[in-house]
Protein backbone atom coordinates (compact mmCIF):
# COMPACT_ATOMS: atom_id res chain seq x y z
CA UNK A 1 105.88 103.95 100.04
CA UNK A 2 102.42 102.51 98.35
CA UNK A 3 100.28 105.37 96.93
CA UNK A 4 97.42 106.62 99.08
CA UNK A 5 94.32 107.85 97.83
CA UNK A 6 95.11 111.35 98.54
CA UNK A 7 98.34 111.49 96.79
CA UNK A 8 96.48 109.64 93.86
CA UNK A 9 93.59 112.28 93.89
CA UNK A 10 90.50 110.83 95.64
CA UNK A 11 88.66 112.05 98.12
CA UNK A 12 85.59 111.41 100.24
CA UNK A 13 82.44 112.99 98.82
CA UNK A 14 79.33 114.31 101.28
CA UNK A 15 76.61 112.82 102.37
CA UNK A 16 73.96 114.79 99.90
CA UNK A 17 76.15 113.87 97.18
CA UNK A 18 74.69 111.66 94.68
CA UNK A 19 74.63 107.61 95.88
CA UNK A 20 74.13 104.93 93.34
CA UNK A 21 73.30 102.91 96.50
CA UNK A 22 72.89 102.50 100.37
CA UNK A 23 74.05 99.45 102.12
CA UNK A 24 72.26 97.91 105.05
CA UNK A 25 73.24 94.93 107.56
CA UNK A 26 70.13 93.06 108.08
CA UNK A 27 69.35 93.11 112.16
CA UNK A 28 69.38 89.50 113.86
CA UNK A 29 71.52 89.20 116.97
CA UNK A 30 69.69 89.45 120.21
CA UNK A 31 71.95 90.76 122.22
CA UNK A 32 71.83 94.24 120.73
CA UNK A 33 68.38 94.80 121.23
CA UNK A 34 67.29 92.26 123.87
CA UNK A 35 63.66 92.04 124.24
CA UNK A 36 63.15 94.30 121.36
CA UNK A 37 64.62 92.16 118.03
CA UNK A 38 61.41 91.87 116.68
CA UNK A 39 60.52 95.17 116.17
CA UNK A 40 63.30 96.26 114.84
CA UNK A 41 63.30 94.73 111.23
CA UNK A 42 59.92 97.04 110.98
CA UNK A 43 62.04 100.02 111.27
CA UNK A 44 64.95 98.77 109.10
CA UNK A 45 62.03 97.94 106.50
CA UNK A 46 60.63 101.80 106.78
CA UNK A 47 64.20 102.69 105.69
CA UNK A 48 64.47 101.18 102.94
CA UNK A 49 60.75 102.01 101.68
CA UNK A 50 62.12 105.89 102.18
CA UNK A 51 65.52 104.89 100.16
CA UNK A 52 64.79 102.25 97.43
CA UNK A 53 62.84 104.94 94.83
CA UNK A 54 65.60 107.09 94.53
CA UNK A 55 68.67 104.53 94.78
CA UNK A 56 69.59 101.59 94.84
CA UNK A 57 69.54 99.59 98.48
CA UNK A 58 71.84 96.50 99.19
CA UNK A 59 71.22 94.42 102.23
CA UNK A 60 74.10 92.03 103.86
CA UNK A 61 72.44 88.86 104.84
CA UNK A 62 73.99 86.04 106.16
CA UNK A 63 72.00 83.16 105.48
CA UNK A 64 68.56 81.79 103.99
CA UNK A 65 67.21 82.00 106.75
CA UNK A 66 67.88 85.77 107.52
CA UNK A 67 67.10 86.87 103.90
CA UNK A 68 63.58 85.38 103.96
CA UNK A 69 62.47 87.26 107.17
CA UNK A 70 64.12 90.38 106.06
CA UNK A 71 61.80 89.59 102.64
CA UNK A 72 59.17 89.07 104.90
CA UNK A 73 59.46 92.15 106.76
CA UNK A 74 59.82 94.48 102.93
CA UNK A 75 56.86 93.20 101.73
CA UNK A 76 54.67 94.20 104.64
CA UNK A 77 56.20 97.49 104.11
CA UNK A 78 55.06 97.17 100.15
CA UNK A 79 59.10 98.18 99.14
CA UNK A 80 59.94 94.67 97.67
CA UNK A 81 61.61 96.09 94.43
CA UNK A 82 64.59 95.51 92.00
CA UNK A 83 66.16 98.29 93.91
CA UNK A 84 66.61 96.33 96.74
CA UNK A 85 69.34 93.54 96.88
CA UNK A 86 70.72 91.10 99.67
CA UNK A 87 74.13 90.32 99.78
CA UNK A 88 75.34 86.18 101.50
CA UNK A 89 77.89 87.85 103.65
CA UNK A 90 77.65 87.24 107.36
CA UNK A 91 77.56 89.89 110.30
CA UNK A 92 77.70 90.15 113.60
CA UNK A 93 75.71 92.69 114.13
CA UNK A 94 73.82 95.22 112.13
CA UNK A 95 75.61 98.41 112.09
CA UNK A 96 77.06 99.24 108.55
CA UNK A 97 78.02 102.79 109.38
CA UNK A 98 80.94 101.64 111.51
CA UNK A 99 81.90 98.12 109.81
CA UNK A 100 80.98 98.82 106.40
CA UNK A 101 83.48 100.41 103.35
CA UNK A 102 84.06 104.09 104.00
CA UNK A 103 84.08 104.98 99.57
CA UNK A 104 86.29 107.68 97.90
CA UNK A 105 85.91 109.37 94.17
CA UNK A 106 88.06 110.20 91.53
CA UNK A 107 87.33 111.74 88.87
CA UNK A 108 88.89 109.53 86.65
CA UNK A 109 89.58 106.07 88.55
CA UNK A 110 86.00 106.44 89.79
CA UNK A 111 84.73 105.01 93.50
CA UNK A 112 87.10 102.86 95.53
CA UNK A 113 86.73 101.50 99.12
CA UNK A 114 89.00 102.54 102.49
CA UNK A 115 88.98 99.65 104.54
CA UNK A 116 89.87 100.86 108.15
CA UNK A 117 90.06 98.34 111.28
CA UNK A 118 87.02 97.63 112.99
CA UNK A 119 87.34 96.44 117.01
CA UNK A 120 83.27 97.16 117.71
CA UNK A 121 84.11 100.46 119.36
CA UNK A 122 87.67 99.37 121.48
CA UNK A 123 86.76 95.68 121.98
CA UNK A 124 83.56 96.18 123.73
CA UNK A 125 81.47 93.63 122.05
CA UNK A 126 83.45 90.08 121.05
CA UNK A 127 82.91 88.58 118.44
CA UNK A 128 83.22 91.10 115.49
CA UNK A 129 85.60 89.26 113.09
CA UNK A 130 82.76 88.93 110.87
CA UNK A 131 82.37 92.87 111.09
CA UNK A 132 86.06 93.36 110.33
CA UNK A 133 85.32 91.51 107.38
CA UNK A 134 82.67 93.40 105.39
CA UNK A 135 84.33 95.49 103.58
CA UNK A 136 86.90 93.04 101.52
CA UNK A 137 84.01 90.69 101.66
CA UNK A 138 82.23 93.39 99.58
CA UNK A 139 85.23 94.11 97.13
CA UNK A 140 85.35 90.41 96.12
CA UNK A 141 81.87 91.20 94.23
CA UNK A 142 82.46 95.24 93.65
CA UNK A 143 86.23 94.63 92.35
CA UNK A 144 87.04 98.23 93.15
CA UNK A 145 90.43 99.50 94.20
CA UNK A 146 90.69 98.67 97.71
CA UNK A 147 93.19 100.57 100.37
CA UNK A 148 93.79 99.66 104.12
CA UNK A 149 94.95 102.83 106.33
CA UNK A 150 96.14 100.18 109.10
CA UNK A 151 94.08 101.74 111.94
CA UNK A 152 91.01 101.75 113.44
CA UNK A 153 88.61 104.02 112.47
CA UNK A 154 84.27 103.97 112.54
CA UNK A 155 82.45 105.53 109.80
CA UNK A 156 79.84 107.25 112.37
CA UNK A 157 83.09 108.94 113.86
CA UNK A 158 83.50 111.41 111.29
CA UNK A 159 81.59 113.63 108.95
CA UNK A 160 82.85 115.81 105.39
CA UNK A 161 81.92 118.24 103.27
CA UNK A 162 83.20 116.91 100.72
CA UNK A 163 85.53 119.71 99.83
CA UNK A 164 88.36 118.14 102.63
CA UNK A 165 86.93 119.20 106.39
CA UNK A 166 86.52 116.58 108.45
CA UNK A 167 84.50 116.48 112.20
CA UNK A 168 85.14 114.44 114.75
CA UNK A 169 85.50 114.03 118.10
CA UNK A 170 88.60 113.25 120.70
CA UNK A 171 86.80 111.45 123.24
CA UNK A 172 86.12 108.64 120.41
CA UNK A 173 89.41 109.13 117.97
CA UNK A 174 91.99 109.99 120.82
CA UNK A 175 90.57 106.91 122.59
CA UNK A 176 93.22 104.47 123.84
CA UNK A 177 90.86 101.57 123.09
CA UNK A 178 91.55 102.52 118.92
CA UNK A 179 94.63 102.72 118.31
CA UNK A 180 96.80 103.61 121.46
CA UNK A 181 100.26 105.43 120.86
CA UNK A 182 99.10 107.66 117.55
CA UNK A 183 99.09 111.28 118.35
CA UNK A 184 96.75 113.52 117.17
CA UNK A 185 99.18 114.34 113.98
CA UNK A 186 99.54 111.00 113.24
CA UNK A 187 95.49 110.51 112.90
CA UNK A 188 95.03 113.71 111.11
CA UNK A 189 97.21 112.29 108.61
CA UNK A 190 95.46 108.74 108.05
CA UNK A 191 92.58 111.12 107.54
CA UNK A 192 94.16 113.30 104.56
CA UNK A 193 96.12 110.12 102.87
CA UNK A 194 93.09 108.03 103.22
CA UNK A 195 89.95 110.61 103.35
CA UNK A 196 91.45 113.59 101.69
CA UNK A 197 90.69 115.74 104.83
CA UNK A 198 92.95 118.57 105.04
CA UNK A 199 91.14 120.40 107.91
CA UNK A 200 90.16 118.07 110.81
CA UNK A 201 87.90 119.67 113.10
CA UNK A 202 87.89 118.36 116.65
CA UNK A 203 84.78 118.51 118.96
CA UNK A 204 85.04 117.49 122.65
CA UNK A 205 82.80 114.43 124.20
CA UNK A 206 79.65 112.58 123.13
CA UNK A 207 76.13 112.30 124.63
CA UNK A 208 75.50 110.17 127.21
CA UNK A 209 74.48 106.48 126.66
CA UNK A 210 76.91 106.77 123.63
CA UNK A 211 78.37 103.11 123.84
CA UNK A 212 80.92 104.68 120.88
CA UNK A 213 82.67 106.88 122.74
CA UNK A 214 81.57 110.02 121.73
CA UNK A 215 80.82 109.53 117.11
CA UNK A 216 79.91 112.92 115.90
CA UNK A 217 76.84 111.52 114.09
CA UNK A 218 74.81 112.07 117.33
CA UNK A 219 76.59 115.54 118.12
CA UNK A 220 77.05 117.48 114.25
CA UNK A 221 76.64 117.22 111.39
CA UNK A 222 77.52 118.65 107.53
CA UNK A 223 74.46 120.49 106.10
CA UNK A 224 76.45 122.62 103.70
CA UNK A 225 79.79 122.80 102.59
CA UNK A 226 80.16 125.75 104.83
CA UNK A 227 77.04 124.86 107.40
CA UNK A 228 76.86 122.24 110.21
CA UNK A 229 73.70 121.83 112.26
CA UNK A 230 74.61 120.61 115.96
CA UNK A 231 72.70 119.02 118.63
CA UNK A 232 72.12 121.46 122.17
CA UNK A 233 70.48 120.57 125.21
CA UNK A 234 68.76 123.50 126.32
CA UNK A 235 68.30 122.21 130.22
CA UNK A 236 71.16 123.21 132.32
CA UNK A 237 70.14 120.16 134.23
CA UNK A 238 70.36 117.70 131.91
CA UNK A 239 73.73 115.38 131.87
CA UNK A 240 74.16 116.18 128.03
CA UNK A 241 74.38 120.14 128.40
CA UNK A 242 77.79 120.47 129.53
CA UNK A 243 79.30 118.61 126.54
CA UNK A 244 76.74 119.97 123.98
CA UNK A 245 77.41 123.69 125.05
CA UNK A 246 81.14 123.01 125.11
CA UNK A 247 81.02 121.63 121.14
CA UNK A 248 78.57 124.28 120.33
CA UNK A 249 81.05 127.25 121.69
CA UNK A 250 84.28 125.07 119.62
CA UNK A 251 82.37 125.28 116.64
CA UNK A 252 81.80 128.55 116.85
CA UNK A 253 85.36 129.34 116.16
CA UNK A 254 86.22 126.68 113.80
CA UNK A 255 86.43 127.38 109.84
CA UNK A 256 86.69 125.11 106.71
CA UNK A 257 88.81 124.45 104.16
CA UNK A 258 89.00 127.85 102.81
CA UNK A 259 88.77 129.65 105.82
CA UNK A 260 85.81 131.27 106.41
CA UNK A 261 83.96 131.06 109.90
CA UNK A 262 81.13 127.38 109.99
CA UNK A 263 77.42 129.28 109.74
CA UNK A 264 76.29 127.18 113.12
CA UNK A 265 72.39 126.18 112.89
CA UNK A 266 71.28 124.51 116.36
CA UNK A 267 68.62 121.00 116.75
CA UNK A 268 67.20 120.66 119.78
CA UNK A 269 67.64 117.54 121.78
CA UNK A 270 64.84 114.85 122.48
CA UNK A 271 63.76 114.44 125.96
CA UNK A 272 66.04 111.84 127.90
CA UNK A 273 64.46 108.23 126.70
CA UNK A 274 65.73 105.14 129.33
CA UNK A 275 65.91 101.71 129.03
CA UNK A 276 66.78 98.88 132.16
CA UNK A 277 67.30 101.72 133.91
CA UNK A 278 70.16 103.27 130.89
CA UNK A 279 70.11 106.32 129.12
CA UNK A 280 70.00 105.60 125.67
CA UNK A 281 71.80 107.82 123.08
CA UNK A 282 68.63 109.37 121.67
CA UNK A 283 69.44 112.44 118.95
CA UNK A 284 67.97 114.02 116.44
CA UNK A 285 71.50 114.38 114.33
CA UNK A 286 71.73 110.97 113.49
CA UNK A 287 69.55 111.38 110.28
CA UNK A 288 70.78 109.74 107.00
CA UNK A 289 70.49 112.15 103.43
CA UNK A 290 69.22 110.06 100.57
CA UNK A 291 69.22 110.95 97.14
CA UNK A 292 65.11 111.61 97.72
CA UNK A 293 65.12 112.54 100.83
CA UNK A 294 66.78 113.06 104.88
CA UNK A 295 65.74 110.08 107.16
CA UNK A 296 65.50 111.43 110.81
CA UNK A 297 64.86 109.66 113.46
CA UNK A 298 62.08 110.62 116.14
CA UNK A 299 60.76 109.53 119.43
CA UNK A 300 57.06 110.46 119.81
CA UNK A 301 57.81 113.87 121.27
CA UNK A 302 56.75 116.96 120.25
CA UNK A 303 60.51 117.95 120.09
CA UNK A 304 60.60 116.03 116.81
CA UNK A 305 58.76 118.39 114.92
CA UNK A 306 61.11 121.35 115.57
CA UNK A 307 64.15 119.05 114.33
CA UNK A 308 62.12 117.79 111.40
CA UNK A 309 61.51 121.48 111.06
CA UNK A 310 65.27 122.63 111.42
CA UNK A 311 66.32 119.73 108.44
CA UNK A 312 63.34 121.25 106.44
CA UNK A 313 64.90 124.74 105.76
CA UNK A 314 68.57 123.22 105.83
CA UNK A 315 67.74 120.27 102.41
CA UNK A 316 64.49 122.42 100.47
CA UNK A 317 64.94 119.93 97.72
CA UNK A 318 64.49 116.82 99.35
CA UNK A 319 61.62 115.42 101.70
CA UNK A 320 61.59 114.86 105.50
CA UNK A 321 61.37 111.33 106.69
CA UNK A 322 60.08 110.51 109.51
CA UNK A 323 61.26 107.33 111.25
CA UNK A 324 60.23 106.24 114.82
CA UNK A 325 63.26 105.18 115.90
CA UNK A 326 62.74 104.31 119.63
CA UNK A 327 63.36 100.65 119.67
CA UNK A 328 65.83 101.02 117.28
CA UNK A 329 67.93 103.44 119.45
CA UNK A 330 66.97 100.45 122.40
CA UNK A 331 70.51 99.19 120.63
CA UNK A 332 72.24 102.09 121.11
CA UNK A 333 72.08 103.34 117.94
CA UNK A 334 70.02 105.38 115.10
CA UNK A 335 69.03 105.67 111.67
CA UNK A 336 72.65 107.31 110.36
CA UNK A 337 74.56 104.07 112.24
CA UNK A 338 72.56 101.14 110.41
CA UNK A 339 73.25 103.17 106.79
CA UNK A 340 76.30 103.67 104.83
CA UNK A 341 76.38 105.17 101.26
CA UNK A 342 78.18 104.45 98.01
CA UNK A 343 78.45 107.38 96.15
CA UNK A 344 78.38 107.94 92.71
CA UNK A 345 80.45 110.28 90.11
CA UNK A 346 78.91 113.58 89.79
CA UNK A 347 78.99 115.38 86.53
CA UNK A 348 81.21 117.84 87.96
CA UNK A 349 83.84 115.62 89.17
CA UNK A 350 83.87 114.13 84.96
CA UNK A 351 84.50 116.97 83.59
């Protein structure tokens, strides 16, 4: 049996650990945001100008072509700078949390890359070979140790503390359209050998629009190695309270690692925001923690500044980002879904 990085000592860190970079896959097919392409590179521009200060940012681009207008769009935004690098390796679409390398740390062998399956959410949207691809199209230019867990797993379907609890949902894991015929056991182990998680939390279903199938990065998310924060509808009305009370009473009773009881801290919901006549998966959750800051997405609605608020008191030492996200969520997806991060050793984990 080959080694896994479990038995050989890594794990996956947190978010608000330290990142020596973010990755990005630059926006360009249509189809994702029909009607709306062109504004999006604005917004994927604002997130690097928020990022590139405190870490390095690396952007996948596919072509000349596709690297110039992404150029194009940085300097407008005034965050052209060393810290930002493009990458020649082709997409099909722009969503690095799912596609991208999920990294592990150890604190001798140092970062390596989990390269899990990638079928755009259970074969929903053909062609995504190129997707599949990223990450060992990466590790030809990072050379880091590389492991394949064999299955199918999205990076915006789970979220750590860093300390081996692990969130996620069964309407998107438990799917049939991942990988059909692996019990819940059998997933909970891929996620210890390959993650290190040796508590897997499981919430219930997603919010609605959620072309995913229910990823936790729109529902709740790790604040604190012992603190989530968790989205809640507070209309009884409103499609998305059922599922959001129904997580918000599980987590109640769940515990980490060590056992002690989740402290629980709510964020309210945006106001339901349509598009062709959809509900789009709007959600204050899907922020992204930089090294400088949190990156949270908002929608024009005075909502935002209660969530903005809420993140505030829950990260004192790093700023609040604003990012009008919109158009961007016109694709179906936020801030936290176009960003993945490459952590870097801490002290602690060197000594």
């Amino acid at each position: 049996m080959n080694a896994t990085p479990h038995s050989l000592g890594y794990r996956m860190p947190a978010e608000w650990e330290p990142h020596e970079a973010t990755w990005l896959s630059w926006p360009h097919n249509p189809e994702t945001w029909p009607g709306k392409l062109d504004r999006v590179p604005a917004v994927f521009a604002h997130i690097v100008a928020a990022l590139h200060e405190h870490e390095q940012v690396r952007i996948l681009a596919g072509s000349d072509e596709l690297e110039r207008s992404a150029r194009a769009a940085l300097r407008a935004r005034g965050c052209e700078s060393p810290n930002v690098r493009f990458w020649r390796i082709p997409t099909n679409d722009a969503w690095m949390r799912d596609h991208g390398p999920i990294f592990v740390v150890h604190p001798r062998r140092g970062v390596a890359i989990t390269d899990w399956r990638y079928n755009a959410w259970g074969g929903k949207y053909p062609p995504y070979d190129l997707d599949d691809a990223v990450p060992s199209r990466l590790n030809e230019t990072l050379h880091m140790p590389l492991f394949e867990p064999g299955i199918v797993l999205e990076g915006g379907s789970i979220d750590v503390n860093g300390r081996g609890t692990l969130l996620t949902t069964e309407s998107c894991l438990r799917n049939p359209n991942r990988n059909p015929g692996l019990t819940r056991d059998e997933i909970e182990a891929k996620l210890l050998d390959f993650l290190g998680a040796s508590n897997v939390l499981w919430l219930g279903d997603g919010i609605v629009g959620d072309d995913t199938d229910g990823h936790v990065d729109d529902l709740t998310r790790f604040v604190g190695p012992s603190t989530v924060v968790t989205a809640v509808e507070e209309d009884p009305t409103d499609e998305n309270y059922r599922a959001l009370q129904d997580n918000l009473l599980r987590l109640r009773h769940m515990k980490d690692e060590t056992g002690r009881r989740l402290e629980v801290v709510t964020l309210p919901m945006p106001p339901a925001i349509h598009h062709e006549g959809h509900r789009l998966p709007g959600s204050y959750a899907n922020f992204y923690i930089g090294n400088g800051g949190v990156l949270v997405p908002v929608f024009g609605h005075e909502r935002d500044d209660h969530a903005c608020e809420t993140l505030a008191r829950l990260f004192p030492g790093r700023r609040i980002v604003r990012i009008a996200s919109t158009d961007l969520v016109s694709g179906l997806g936020a801030i936290h879904c176009v960003t993945q991060q490459q952590p870097i050793l801490r002290a602690a984990d060197l000594s």
